[in-house]
C-alpha atoms as a PDB file:
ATOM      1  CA  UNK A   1      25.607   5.954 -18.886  1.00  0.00           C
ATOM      2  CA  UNK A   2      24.024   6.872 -15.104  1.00  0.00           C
ATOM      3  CA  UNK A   3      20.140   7.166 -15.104  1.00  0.00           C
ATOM      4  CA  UNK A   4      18.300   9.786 -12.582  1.00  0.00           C
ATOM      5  CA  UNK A   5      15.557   8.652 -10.886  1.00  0.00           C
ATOM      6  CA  UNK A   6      13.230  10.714  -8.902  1.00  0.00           C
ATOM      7  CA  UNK A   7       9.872  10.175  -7.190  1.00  0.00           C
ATOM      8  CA  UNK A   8       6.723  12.110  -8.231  1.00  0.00           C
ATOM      9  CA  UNK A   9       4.406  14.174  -6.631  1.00  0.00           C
ATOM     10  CA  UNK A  10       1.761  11.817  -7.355  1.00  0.00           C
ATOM     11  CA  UNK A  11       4.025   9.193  -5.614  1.00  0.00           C
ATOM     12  CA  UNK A  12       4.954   7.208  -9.159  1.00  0.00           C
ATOM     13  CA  UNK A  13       8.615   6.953  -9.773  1.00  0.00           C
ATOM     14  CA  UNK A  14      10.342   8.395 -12.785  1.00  0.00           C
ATOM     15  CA  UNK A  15      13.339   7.392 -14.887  1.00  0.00           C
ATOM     16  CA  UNK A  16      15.679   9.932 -16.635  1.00  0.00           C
ATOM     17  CA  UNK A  17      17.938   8.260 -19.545  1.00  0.00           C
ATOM     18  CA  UNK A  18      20.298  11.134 -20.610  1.00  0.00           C
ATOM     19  CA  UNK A  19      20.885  11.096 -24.092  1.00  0.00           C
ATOM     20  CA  UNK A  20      23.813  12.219 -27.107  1.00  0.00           C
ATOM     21  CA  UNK A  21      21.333  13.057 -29.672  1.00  0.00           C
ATOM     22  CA  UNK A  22      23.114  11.762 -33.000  1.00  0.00           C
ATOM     23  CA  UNK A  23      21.919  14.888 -35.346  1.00  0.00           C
ATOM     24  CA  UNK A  24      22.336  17.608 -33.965  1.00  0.00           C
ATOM     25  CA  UNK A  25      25.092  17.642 -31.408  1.00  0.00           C
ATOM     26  CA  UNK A  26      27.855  19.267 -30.894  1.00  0.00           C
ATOM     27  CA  UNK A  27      30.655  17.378 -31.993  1.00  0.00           C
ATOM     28  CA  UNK A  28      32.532  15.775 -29.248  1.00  0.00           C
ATOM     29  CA  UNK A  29      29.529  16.299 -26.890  1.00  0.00           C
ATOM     30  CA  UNK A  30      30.390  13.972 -24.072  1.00  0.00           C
ATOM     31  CA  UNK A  31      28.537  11.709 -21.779  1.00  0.00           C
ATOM     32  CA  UNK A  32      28.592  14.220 -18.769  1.00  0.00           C
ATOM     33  CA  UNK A  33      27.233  16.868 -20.745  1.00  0.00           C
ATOM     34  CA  UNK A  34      24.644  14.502 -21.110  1.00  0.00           C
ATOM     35  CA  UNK A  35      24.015  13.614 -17.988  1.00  0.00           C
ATOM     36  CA  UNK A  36      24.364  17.290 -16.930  1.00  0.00           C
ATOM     37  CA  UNK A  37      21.746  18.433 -19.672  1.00  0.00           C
ATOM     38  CA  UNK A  38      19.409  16.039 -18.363  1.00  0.00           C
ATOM     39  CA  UNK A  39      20.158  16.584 -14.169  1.00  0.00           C
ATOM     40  CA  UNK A  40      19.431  20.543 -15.147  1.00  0.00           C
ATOM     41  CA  UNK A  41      15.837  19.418 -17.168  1.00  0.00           C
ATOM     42  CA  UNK A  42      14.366  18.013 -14.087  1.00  0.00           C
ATOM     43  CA  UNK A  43      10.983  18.502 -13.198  1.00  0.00           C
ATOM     44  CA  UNK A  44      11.021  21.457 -10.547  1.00  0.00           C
ATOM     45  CA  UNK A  45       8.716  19.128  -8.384  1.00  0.00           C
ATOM     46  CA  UNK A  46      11.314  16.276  -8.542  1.00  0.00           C
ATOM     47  CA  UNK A  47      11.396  14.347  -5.090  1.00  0.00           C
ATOM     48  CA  UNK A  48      14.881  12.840  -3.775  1.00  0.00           C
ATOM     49  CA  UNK A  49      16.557  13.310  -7.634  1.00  0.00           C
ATOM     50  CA  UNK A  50      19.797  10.559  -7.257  1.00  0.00           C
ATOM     51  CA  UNK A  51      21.748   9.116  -9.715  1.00  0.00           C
ATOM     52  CA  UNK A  52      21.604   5.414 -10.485  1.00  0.00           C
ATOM     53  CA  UNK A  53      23.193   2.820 -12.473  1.00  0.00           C
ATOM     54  CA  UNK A  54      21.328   1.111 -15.331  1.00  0.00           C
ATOM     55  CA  UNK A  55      21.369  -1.691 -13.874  1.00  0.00           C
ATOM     56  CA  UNK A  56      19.403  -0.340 -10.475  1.00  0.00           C
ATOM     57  CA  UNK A  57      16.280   0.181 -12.818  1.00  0.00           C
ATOM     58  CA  UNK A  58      14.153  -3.449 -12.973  1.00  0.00           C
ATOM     59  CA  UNK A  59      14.039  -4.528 -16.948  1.00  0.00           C
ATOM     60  CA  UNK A  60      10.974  -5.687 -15.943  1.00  0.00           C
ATOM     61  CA  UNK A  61       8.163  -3.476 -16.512  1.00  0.00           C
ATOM     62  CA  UNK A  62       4.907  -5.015 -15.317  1.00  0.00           C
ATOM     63  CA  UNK A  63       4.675  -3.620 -12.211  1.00  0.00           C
ATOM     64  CA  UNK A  64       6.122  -0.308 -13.605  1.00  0.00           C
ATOM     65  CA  UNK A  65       3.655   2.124 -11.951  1.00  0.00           C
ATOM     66  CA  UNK A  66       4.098   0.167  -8.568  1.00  0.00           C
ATOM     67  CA  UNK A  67       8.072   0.951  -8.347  1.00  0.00           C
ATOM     68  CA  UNK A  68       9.094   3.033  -5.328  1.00  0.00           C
ATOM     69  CA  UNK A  69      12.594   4.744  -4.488  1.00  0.00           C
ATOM     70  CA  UNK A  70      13.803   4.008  -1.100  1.00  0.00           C
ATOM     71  CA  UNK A  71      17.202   4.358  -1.780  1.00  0.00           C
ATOM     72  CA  UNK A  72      16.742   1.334  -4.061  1.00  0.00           C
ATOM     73  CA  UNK A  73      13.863   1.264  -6.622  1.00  0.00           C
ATOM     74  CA  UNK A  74      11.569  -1.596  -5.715  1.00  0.00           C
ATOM     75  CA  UNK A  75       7.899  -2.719  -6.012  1.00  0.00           C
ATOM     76  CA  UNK A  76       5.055  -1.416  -3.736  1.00  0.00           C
ATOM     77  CA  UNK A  77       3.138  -4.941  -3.626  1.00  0.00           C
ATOM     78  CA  UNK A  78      -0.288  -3.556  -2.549  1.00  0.00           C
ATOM     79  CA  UNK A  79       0.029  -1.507  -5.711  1.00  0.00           C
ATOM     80  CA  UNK A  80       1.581  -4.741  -8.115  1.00  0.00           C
ATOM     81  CA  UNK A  81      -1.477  -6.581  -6.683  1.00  0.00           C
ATOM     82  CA  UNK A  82      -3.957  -4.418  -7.663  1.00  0.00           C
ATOM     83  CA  UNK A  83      -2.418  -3.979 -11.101  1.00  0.00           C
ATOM     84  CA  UNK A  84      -2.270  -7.802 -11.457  1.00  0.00           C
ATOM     85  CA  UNK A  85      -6.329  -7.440 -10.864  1.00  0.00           C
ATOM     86  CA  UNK A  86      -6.641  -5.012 -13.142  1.00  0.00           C
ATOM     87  CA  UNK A  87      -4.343  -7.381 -15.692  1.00  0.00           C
ATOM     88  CA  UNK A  88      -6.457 -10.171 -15.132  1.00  0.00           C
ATOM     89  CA  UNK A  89      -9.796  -8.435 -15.761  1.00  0.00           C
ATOM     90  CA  UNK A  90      -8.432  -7.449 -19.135  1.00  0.00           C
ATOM     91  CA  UNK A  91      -7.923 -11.174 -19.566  1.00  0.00           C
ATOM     92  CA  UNK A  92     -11.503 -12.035 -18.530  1.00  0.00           C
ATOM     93  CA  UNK A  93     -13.315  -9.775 -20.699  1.00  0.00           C
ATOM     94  CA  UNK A  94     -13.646 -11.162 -23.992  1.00  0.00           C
ATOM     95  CA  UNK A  95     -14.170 -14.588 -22.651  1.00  0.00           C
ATOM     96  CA  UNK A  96     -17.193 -12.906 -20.397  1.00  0.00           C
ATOM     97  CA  UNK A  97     -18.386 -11.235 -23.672  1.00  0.00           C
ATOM     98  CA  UNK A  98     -18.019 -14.508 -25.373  1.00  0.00           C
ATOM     99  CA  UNK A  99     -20.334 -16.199 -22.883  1.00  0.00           C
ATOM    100  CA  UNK A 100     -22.863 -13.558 -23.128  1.00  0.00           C
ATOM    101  CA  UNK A 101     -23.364 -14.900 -26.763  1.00  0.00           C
ATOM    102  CA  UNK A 102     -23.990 -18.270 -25.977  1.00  0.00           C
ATOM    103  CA  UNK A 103     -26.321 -17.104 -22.718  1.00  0.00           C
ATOM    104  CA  UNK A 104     -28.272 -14.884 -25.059  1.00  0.00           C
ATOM    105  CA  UNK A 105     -28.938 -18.288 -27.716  1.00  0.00           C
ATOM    106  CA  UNK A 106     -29.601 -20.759 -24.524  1.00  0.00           C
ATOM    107  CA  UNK A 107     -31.987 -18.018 -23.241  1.00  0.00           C
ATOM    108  CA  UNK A 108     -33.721 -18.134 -26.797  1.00  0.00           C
ATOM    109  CA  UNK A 109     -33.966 -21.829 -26.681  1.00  0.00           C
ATOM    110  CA  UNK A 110     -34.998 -22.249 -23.766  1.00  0.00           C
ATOM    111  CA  UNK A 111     -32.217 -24.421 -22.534  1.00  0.00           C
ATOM    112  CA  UNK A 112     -32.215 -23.860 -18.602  1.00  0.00           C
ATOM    113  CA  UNK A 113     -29.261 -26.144 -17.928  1.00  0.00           C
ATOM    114  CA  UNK A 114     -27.210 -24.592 -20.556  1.00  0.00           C
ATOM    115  CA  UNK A 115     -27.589 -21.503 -18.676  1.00  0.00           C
ATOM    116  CA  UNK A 116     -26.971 -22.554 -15.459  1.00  0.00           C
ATOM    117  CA  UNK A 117     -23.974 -23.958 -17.195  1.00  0.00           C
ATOM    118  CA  UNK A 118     -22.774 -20.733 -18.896  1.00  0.00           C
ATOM    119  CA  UNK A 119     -23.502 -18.464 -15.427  1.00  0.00           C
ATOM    120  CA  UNK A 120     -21.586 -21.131 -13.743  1.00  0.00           C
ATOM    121  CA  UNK A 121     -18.917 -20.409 -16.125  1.00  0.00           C
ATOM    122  CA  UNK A 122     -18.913 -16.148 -15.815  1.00  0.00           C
ATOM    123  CA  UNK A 123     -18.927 -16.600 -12.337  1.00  0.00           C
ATOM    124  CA  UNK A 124     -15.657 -18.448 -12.053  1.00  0.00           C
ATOM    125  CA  UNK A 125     -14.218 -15.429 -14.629  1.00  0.00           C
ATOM    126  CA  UNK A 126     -15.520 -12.923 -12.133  1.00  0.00           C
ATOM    127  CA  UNK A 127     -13.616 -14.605  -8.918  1.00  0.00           C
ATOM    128  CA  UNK A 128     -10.394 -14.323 -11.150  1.00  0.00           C
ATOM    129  CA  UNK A 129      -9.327 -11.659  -8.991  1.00  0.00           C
ATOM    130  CA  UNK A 130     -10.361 -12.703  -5.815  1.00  0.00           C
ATOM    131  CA  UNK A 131      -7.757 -15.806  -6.032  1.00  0.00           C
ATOM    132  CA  UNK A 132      -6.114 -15.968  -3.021  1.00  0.00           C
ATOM    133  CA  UNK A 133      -2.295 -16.441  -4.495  1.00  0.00           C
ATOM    134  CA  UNK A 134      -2.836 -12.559  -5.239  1.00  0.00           C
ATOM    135  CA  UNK A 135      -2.669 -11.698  -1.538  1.00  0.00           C
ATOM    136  CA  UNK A 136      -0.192 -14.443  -0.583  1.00  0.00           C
ATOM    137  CA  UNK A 137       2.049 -13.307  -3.446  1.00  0.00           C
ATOM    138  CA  UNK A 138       5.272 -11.727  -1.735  1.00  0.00           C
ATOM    139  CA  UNK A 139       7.634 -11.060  -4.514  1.00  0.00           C
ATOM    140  CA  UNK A 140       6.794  -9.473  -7.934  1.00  0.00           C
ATOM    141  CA  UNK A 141       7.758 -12.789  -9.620  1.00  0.00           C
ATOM    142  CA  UNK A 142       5.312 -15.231  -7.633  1.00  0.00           C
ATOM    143  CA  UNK A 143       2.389 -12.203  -8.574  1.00  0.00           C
ATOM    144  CA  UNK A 144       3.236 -12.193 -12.306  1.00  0.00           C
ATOM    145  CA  UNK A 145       2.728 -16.183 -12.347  1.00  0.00           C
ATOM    146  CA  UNK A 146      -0.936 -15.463 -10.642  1.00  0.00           C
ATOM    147  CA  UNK A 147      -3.121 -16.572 -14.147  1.00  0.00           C
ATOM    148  CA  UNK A 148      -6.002 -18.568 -13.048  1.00  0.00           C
ATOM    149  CA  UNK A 149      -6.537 -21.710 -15.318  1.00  0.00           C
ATOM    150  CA  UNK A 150     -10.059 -20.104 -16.165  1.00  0.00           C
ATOM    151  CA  UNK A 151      -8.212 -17.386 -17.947  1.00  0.00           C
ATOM    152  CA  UNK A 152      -5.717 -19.830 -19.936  1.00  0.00           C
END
């Protein structure tokens, strides 16, 4: 079955899967009632509404709230970059909260080097997302494969 796909007011991009509903239904509902159900349940603020073919819509979802319609639904890479950051910060944080334990028992040692050790350590998590493979990163693919070997 065709899928609509329409931009957002907010700029996001939307997906419509019409749907036979098994209970329910009116027997020998068809696939363009369906799809007409669905076409007349738009949003009222739906930009550019088109029909699509499944296969249009990328079954890869990370960069979901980076897709764009131009005809052809892609990926805005400014936006897949800056959800990649935001992926990779997720990553960091319980390692970063991990090392705050073992900062807070060198600090009550007294064990300097440790220390320097261990902030040495947070500081390479906190660069995660200034590695430069983010920016150089022109397809989707080569951004998704952006895991520093910190965060491993």
């Amino acid at each position: 079955m065709r899928k609509i796909i329409f931009t957002r007011p907010d700029g996001g991009v939307s997906v419509v899967t019409p749907v036979i509903n098994t209970f329910g239904e009116e027997e020998g509902f068809t696939e363009t009632q369906a799809e007409q159900r669905a076409w007349d349940k738009l949003p009222t603020d739906a930009i550019n509404p088109r029909w699509c073919a499944a296969n249009e819509v990328p079954a890869d979802r990370t960069f979901r709230d980076a897709w764009g319609d131009i005809g052809k639904v892609s990926v805005n890479m400014p936006k897949a970059r800056e959800i990649q950051k935001n992926a990779l910060r997720t990553l960091r944080t319980p390692k970063l909260a991990a090392l705050d334990v073992e900062y807070s028992r060198a600090d009550e040692k007294g064990d300097a080097t440790l220390k320097a050790s261990i902030a040495a350590k947070k500081q390479l998590l906190r660069d995660v997302t200034a590695d430069p493979r983010i920016a150089a990163a022109q397809t989707p693919e080569e951004l998704k494969a952006v895991i520093p070997e910190v965060l491993k």
